[in-house]
Protein backbone atom coordinates (compact mmCIF):
# COMPACT_ATOMS: atom_id res chain seq x y z
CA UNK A 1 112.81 111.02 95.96
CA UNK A 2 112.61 109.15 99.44
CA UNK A 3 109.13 108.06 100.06
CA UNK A 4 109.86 109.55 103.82
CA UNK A 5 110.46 112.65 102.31
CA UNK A 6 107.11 112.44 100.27
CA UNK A 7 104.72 111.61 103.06
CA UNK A 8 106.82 114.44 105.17
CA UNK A 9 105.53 117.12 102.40
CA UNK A 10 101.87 115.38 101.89
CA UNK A 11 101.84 115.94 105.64
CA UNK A 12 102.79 119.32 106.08
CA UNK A 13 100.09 120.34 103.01
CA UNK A 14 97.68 118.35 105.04
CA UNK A 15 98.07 120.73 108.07
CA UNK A 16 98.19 123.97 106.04
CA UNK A 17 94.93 122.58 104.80
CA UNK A 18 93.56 121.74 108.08
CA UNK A 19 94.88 125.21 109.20
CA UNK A 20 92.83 127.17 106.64
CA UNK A 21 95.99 128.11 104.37
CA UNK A 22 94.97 125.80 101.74
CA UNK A 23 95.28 129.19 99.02
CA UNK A 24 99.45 128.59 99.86
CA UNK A 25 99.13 124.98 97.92
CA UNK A 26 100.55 125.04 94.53
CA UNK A 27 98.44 122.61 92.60
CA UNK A 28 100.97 121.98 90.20
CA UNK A 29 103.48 120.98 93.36
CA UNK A 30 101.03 118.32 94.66
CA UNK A 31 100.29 117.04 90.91
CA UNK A 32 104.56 116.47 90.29
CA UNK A 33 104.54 114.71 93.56
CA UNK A 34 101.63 112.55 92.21
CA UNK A 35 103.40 112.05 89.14
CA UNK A 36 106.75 110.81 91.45
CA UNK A 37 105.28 108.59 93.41
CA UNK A 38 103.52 106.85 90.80
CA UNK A 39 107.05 106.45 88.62
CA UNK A 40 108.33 104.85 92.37
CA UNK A 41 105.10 102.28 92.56
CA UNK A 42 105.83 101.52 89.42
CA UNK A 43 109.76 101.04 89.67
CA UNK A 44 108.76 98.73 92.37
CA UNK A 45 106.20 96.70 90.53
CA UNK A 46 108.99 96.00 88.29
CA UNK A 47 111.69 95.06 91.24
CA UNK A 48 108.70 92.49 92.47
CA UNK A 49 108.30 90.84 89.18
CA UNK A 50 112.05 89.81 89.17
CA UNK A 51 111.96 89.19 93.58
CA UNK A 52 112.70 85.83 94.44
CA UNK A 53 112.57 86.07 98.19
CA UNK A 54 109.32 85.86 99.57
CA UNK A 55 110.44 88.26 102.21
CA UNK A 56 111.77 91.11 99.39
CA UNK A 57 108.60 90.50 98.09
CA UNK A 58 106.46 91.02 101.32
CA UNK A 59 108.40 94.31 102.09
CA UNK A 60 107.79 95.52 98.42
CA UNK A 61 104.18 94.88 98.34
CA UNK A 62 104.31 96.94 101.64
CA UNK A 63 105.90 99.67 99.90
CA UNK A 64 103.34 99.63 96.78
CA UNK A 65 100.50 99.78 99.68
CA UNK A 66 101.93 102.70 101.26
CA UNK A 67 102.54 104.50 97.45
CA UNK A 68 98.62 103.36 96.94
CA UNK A 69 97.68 105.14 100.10
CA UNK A 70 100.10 108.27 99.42
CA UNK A 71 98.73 108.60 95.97
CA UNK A 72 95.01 108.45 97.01
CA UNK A 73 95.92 111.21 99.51
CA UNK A 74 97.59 114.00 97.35
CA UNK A 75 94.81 113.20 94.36
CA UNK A 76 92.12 114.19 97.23
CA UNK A 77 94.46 116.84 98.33
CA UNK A 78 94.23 118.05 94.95
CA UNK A 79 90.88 117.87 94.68
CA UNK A 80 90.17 119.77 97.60
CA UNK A 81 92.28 122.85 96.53
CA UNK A 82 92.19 122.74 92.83
């Protein structure tokens, strides 16, 4: 799963949220993409362990941040509808 693709969906439950269709969420859809992007953070933890570039390893840290702020987002997502 692209990460673009990810934040694309979180975004899109976002507005039905905002848009009062929050009943249309399938819990169990926003807890599987929890579960994905968590397996992605942590396939990238293990790509930085083995970087050797600093740079690789800037732009993966970058990419954990994102997953950190992705991941906070669809568990209050989930909170909000479960």
């Amino acid at each position: 799963m692209k990460l673009k693709n990810s934040i694309e969906k979180l975004d899109a439950y976002f507005e039905r949220l905002e848009s009062g269709k929050a009943q249309k969420i399938d819990p169990d859809h926003v807890s599987k993409m929890i579960r994905k992007l968590t397996k992605k953070r942590e396939g990238l933890m293990g790509e930085l362990s083995e970087a050797v570039k600093p740079s690789k390893k800037q732009r993966l840290l970058q990419k954990c941040a994102t997953l950190d702020a992705q991941i906070e987002r669809a568990r209050w997502l989930l909170d909000q509808i479960g």
